[in-house]
C-alpha atoms as a PDB file:
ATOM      1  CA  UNK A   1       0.000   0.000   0.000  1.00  0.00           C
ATOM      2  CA  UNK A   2       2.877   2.320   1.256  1.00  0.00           C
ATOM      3  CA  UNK A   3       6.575   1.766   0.226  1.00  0.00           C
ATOM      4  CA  UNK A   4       9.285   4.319   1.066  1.00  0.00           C
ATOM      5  CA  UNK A   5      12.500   3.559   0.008  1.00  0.00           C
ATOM      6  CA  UNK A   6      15.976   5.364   1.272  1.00  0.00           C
ATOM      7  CA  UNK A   7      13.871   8.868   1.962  1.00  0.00           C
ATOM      8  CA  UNK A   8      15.460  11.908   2.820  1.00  0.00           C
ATOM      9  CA  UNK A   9      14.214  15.484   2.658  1.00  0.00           C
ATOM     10  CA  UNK A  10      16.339  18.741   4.131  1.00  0.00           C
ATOM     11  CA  UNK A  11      14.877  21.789   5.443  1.00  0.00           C
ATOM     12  CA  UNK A  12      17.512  24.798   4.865  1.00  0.00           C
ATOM     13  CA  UNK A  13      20.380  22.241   5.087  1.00  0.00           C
ATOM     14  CA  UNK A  14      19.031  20.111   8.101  1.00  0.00           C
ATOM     15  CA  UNK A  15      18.340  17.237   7.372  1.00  0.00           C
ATOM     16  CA  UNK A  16      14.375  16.277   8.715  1.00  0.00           C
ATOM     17  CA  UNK A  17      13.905  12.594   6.855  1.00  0.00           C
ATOM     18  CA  UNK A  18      17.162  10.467   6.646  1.00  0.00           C
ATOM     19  CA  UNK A  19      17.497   7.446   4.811  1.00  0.00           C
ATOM     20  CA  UNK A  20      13.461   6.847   5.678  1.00  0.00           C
ATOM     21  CA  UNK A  21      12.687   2.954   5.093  1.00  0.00           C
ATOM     22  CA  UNK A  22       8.641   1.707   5.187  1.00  0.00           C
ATOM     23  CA  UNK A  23       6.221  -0.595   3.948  1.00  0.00           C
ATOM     24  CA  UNK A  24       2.725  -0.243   5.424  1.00  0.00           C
ATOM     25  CA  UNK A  25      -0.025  -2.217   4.438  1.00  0.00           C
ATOM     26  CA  UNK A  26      -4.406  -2.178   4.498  1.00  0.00           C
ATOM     27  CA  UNK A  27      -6.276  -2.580   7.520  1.00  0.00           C
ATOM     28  CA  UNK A  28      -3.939  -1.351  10.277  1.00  0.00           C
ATOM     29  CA  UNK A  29      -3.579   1.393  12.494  1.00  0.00           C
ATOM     30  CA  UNK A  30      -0.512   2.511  12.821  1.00  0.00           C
ATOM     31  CA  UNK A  31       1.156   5.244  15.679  1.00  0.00           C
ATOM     32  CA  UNK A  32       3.967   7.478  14.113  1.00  0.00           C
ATOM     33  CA  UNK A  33       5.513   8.194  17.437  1.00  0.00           C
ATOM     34  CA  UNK A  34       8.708  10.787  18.737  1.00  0.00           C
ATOM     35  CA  UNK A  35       9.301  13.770  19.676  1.00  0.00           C
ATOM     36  CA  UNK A  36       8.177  17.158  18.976  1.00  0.00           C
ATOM     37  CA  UNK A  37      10.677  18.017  15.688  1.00  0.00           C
ATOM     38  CA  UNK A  38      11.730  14.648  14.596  1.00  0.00           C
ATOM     39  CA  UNK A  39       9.924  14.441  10.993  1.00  0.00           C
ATOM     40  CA  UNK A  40       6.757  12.854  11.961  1.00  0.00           C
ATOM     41  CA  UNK A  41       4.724  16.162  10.156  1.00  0.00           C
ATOM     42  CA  UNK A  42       7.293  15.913   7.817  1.00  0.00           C
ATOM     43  CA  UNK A  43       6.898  12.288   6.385  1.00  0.00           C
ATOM     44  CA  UNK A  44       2.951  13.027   6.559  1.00  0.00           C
ATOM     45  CA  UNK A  45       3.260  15.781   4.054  1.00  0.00           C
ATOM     46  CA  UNK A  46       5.577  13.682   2.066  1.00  0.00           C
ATOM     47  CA  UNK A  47       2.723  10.890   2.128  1.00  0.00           C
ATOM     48  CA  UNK A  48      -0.114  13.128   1.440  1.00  0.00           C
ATOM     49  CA  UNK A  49       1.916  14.917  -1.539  1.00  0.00           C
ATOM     50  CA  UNK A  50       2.359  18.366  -0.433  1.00  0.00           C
ATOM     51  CA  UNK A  51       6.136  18.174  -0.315  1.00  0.00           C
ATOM     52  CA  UNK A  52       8.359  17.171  -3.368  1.00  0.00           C
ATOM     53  CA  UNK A  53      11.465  18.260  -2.517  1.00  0.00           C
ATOM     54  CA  UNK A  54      12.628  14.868  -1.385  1.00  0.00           C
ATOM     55  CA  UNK A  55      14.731  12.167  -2.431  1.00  0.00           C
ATOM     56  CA  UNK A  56      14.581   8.526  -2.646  1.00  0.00           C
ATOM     57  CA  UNK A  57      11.102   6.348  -3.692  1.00  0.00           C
ATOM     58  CA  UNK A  58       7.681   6.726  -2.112  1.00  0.00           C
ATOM     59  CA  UNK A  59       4.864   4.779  -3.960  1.00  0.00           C
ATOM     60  CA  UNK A  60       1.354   4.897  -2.522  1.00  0.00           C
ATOM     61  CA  UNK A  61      -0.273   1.815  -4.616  1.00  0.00           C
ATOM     62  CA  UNK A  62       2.057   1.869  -6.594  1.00  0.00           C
ATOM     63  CA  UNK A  63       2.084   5.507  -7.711  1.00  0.00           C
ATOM     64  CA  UNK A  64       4.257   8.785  -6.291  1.00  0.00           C
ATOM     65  CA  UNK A  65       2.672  11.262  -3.825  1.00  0.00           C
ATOM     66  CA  UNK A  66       0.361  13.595  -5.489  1.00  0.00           C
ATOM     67  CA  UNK A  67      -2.574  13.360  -8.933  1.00  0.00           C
ATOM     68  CA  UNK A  68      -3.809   9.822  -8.792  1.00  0.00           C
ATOM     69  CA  UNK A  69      -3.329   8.921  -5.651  1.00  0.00           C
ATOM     70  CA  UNK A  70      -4.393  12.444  -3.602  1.00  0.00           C
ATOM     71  CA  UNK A  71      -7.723  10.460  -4.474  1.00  0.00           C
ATOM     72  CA  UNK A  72      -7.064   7.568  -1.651  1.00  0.00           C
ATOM     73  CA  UNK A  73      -5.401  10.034   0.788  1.00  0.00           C
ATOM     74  CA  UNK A  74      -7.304  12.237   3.222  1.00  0.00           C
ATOM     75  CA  UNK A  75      -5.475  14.508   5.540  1.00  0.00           C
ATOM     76  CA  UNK A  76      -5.675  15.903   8.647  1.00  0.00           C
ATOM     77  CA  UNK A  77      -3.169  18.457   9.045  1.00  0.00           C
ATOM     78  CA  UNK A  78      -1.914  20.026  12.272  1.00  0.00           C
ATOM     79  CA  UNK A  79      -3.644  23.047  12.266  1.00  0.00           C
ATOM     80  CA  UNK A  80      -7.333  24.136  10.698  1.00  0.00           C
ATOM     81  CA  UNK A  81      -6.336  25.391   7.126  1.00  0.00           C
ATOM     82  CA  UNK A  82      -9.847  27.573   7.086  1.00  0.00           C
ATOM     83  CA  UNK A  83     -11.053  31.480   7.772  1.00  0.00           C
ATOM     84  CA  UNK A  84     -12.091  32.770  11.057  1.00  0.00           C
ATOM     85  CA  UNK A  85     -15.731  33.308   9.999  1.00  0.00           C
ATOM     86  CA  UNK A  86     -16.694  30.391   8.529  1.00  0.00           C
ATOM     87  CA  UNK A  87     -18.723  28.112  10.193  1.00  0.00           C
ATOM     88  CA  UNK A  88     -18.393  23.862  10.946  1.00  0.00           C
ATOM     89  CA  UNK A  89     -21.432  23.905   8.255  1.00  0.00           C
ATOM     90  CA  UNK A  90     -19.161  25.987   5.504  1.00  0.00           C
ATOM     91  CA  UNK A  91     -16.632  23.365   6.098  1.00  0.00           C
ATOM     92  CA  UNK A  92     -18.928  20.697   5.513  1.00  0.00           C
ATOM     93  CA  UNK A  93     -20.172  22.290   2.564  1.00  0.00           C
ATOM     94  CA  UNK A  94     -16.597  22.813   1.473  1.00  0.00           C
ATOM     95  CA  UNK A  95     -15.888  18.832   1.740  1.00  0.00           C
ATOM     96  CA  UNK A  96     -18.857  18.376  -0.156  1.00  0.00           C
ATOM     97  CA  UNK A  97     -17.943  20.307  -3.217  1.00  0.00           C
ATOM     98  CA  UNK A  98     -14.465  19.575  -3.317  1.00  0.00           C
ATOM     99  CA  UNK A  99     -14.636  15.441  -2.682  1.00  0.00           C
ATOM    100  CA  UNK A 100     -16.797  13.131  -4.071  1.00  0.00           C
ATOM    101  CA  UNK A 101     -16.015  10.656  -1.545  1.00  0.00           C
ATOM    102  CA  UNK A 102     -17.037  12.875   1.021  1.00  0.00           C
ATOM    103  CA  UNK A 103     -19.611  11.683   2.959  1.00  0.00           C
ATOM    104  CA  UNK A 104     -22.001  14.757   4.618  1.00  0.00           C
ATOM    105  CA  UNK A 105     -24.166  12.331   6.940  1.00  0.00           C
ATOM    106  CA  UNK A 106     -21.113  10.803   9.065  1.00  0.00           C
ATOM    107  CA  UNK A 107     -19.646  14.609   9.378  1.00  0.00           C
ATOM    108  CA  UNK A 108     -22.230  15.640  10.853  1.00  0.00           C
ATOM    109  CA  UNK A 109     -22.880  12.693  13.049  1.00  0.00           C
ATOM    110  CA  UNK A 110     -19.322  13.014  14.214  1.00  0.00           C
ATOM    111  CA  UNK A 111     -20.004  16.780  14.559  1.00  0.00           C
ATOM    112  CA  UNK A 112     -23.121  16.339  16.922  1.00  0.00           C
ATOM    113  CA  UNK A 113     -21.507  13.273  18.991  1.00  0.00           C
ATOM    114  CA  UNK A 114     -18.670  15.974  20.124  1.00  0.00           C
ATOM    115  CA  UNK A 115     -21.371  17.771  21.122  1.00  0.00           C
ATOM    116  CA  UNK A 116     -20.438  21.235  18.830  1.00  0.00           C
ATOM    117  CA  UNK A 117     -23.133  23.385  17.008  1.00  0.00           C
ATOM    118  CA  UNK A 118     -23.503  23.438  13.299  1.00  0.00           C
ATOM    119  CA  UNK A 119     -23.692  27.224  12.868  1.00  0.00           C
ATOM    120  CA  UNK A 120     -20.426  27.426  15.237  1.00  0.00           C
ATOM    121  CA  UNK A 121     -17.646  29.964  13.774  1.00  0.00           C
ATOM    122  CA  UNK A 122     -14.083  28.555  13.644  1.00  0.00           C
ATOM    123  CA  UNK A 123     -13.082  32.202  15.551  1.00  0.00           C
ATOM    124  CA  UNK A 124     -15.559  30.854  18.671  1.00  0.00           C
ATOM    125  CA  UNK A 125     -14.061  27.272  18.556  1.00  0.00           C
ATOM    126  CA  UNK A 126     -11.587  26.446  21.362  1.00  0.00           C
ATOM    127  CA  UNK A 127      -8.420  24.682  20.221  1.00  0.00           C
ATOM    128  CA  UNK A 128      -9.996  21.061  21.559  1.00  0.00           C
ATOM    129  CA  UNK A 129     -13.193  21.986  19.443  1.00  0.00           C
ATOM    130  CA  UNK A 130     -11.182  23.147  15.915  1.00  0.00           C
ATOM    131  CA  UNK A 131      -9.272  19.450  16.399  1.00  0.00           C
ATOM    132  CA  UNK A 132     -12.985  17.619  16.432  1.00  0.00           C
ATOM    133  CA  UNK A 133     -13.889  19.336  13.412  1.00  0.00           C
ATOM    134  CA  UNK A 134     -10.790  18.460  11.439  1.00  0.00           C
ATOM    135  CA  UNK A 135     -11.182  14.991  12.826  1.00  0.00           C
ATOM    136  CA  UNK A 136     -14.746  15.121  11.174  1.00  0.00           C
ATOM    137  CA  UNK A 137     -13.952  16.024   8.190  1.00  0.00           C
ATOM    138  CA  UNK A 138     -11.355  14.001   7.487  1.00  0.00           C
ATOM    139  CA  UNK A 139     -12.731  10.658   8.524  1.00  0.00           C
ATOM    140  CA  UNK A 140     -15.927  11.438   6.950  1.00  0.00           C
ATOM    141  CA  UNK A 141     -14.223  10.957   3.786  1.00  0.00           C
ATOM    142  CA  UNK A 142     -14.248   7.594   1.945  1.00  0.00           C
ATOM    143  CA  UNK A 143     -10.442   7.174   1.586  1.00  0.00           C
ATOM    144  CA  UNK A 144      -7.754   4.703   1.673  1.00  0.00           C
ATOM    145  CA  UNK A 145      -5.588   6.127   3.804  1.00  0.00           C
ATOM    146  CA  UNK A 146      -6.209   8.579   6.471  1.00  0.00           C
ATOM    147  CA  UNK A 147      -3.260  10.857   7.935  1.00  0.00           C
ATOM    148  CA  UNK A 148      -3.952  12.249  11.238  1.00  0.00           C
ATOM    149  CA  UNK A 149      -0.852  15.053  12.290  1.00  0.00           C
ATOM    150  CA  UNK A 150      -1.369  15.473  16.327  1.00  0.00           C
ATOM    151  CA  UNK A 151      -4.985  15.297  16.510  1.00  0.00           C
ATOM    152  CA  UNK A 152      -5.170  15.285  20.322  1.00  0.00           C
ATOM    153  CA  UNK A 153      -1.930  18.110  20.840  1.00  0.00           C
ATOM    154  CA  UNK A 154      -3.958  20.848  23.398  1.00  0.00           C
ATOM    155  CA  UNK A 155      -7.260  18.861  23.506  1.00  0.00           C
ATOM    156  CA  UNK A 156      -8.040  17.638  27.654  1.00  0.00           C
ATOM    157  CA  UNK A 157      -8.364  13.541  28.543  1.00  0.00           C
ATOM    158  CA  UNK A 158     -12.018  13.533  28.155  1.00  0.00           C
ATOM    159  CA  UNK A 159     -12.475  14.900  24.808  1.00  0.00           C
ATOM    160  CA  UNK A 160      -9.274  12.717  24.083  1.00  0.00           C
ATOM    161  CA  UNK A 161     -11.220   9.795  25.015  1.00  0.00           C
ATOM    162  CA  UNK A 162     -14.303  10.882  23.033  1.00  0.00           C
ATOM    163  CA  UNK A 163     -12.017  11.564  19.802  1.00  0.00           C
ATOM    164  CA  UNK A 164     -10.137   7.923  20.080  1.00  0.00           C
ATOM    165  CA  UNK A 165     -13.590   6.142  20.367  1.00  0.00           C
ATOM    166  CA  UNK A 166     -14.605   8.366  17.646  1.00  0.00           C
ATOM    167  CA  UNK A 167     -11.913   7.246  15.429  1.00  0.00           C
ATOM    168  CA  UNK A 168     -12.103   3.523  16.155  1.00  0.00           C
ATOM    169  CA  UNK A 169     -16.119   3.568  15.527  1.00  0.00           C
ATOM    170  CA  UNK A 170     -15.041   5.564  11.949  1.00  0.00           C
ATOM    171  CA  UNK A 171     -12.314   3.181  10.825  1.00  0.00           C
ATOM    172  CA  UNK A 172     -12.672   0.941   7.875  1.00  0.00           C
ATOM    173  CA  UNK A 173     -11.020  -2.217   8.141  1.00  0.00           C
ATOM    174  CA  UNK A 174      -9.818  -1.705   4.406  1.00  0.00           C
ATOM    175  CA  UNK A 175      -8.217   1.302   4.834  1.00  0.00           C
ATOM    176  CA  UNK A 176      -5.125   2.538   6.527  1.00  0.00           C
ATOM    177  CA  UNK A 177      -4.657   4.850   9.418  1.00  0.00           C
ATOM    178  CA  UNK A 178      -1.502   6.763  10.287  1.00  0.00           C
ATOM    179  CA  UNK A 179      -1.563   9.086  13.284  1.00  0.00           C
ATOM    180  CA  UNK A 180       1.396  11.015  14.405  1.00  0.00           C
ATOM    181  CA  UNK A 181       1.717  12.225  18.345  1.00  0.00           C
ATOM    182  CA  UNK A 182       4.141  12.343  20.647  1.00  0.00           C
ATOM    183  CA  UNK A 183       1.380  11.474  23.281  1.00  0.00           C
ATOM    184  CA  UNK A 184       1.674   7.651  23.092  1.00  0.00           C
ATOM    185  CA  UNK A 185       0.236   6.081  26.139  1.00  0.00           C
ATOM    186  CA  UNK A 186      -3.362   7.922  24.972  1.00  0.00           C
ATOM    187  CA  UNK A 187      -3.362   6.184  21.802  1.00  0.00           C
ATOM    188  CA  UNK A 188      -1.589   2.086  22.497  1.00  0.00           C
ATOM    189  CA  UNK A 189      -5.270   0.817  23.145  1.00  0.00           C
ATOM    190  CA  UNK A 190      -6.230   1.834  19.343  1.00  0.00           C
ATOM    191  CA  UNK A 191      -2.902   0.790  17.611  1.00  0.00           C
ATOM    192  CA  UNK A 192      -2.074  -2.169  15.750  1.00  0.00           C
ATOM    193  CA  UNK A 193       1.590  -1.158  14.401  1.00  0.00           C
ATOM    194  CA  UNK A 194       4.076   1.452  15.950  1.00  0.00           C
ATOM    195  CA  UNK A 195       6.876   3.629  14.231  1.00  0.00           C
ATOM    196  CA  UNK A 196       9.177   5.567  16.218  1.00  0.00           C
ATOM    197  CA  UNK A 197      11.021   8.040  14.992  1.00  0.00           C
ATOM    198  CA  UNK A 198      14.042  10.365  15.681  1.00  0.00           C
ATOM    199  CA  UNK A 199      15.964  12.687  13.912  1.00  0.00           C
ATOM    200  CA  UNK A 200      14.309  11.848  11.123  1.00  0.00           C
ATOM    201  CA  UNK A 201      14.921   8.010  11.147  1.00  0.00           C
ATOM    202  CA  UNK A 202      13.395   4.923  11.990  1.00  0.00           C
ATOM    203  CA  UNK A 203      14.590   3.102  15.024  1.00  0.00           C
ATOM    204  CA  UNK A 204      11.703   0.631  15.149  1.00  0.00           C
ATOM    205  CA  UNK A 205       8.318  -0.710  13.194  1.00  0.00           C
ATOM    206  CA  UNK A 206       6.512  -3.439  15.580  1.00  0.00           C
ATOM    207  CA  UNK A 207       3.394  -4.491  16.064  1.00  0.00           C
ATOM    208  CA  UNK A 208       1.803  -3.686  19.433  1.00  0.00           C
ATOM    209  CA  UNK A 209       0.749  -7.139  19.691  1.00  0.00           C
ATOM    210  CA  UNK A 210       4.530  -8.231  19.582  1.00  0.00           C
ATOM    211  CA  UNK A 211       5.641  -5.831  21.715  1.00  0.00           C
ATOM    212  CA  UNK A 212       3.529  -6.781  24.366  1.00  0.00           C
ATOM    213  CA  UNK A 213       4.173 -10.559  24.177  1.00  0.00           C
ATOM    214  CA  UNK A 214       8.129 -10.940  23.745  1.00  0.00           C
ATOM    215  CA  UNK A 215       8.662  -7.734  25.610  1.00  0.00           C
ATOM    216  CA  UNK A 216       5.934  -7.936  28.375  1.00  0.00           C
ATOM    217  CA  UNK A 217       6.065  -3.663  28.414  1.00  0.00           C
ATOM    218  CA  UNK A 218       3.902  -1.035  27.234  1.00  0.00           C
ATOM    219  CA  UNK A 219       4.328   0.989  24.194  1.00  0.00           C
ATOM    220  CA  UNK A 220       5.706   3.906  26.396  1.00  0.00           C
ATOM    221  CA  UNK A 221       8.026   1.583  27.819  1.00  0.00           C
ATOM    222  CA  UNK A 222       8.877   0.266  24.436  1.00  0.00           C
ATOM    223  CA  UNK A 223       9.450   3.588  23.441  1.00  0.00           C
ATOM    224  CA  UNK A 224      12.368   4.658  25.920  1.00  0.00           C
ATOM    225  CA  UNK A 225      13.904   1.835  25.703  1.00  0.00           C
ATOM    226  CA  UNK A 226      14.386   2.093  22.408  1.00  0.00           C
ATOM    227  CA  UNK A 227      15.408   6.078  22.581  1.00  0.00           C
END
């Protein structure tokens, strides 16, 4: 589904992606864990075809980043890339016109189970609430692969709660999910895979499952132990 080959991409000389090695297939959902400036928003943008200044092979099914496949990728990006005074219905409306696999009825569904108004500006939203919306709107579309970028940075344990169990009930078992965070114990329950990151290389791809069983810790644990 995903294959990334020897990626690298530098940022004014720095090096962000180095040597970046993947396959990821259907059905999972996969953590893209480090720490704050290691490449994780980096490698999504690669993924979803907004950057091309990169070297090295990525293939999404088959394909590079970008025309046929920005079809089977919907992105969630770290921050809400819409105008003050529009409202969570313009943004619907928005989805609507500009996907055709967008699918109206589940945004809004997601929309009322977080419990925010329709006719809600983006300018009144608190940073939890702008998070839900994106989260709406990009699982509401009918894609292959979804690309979450810190969906829960800023938002308090509850409504992290709500949005996990929002995600799980959303997820289709054909598809592939991808969320980055640095927050990892909040999201081991959903995962099926974990890739940690630093300095903009791999330093593990497990499943949870397997890191449970030959390594009897959790997938914080994991984590610093490999760091």
């Amino acid at each position: 589904m995903i294959e990334i080959k020897n990626l690298s991409l530098k940022y004014g000389g720095r090096k962000v992606l180095d040597d970046f090695n993947l396959n990821l297939d259907k059905g999972k959902i996969i953590g893209l864990v480090g720490e704050n400036g290691t490449g994780k928003s980096s490698l999504m943008r690669v993924i979803a075809g907004l950057e091309k200044n990169y070297s090295g092979e990525v293939l999404i099914d088959g394909n590079k980043p970008g025309g046929k496949t920005n079809a089977l990728i919907s992105y969630q990006p770290d921050h809400l890339p819409f105008d003050d005074f529009m409202t969570v219905i313009d943004i619907g409306n928005i989805y609507e016109r500009f996907y055709d696999d967008f699918d109206s009825e589940s945004y809004y569904k997601m929309i009322d189970s977080f419990s925010i108004k329709r006719s809600l500006k983006i300018k009144e939203c608190s940073k939890g609430m702008k998070d839900k919306v994106q989260i709406a709107a990009t699982l509401a579309r009918k894609s292959e692969i979804y690309l979450l970028d810190e969906p829960m940075t800023g938002i308090d344990p509850k409504a992290r709660f709500e949005m996990l169990n929002t995600i799980i009930e959303n997820f289709n078992l054909e598809s592939t999910l991808i969320i980055s965070t640095h927050l990892i114990s909040e999201i081991e329950k959903i995962l099926d895979e974990v890739i940690i990151i630093s300095d903009g290389k791999v330093l593990a791809h497990k499943a949870v499952d397997e890191i449970r069983a030959e390594k009897g810790l959790s997938l914080e644990e994991y984590f610093r132990e490999v760091l």
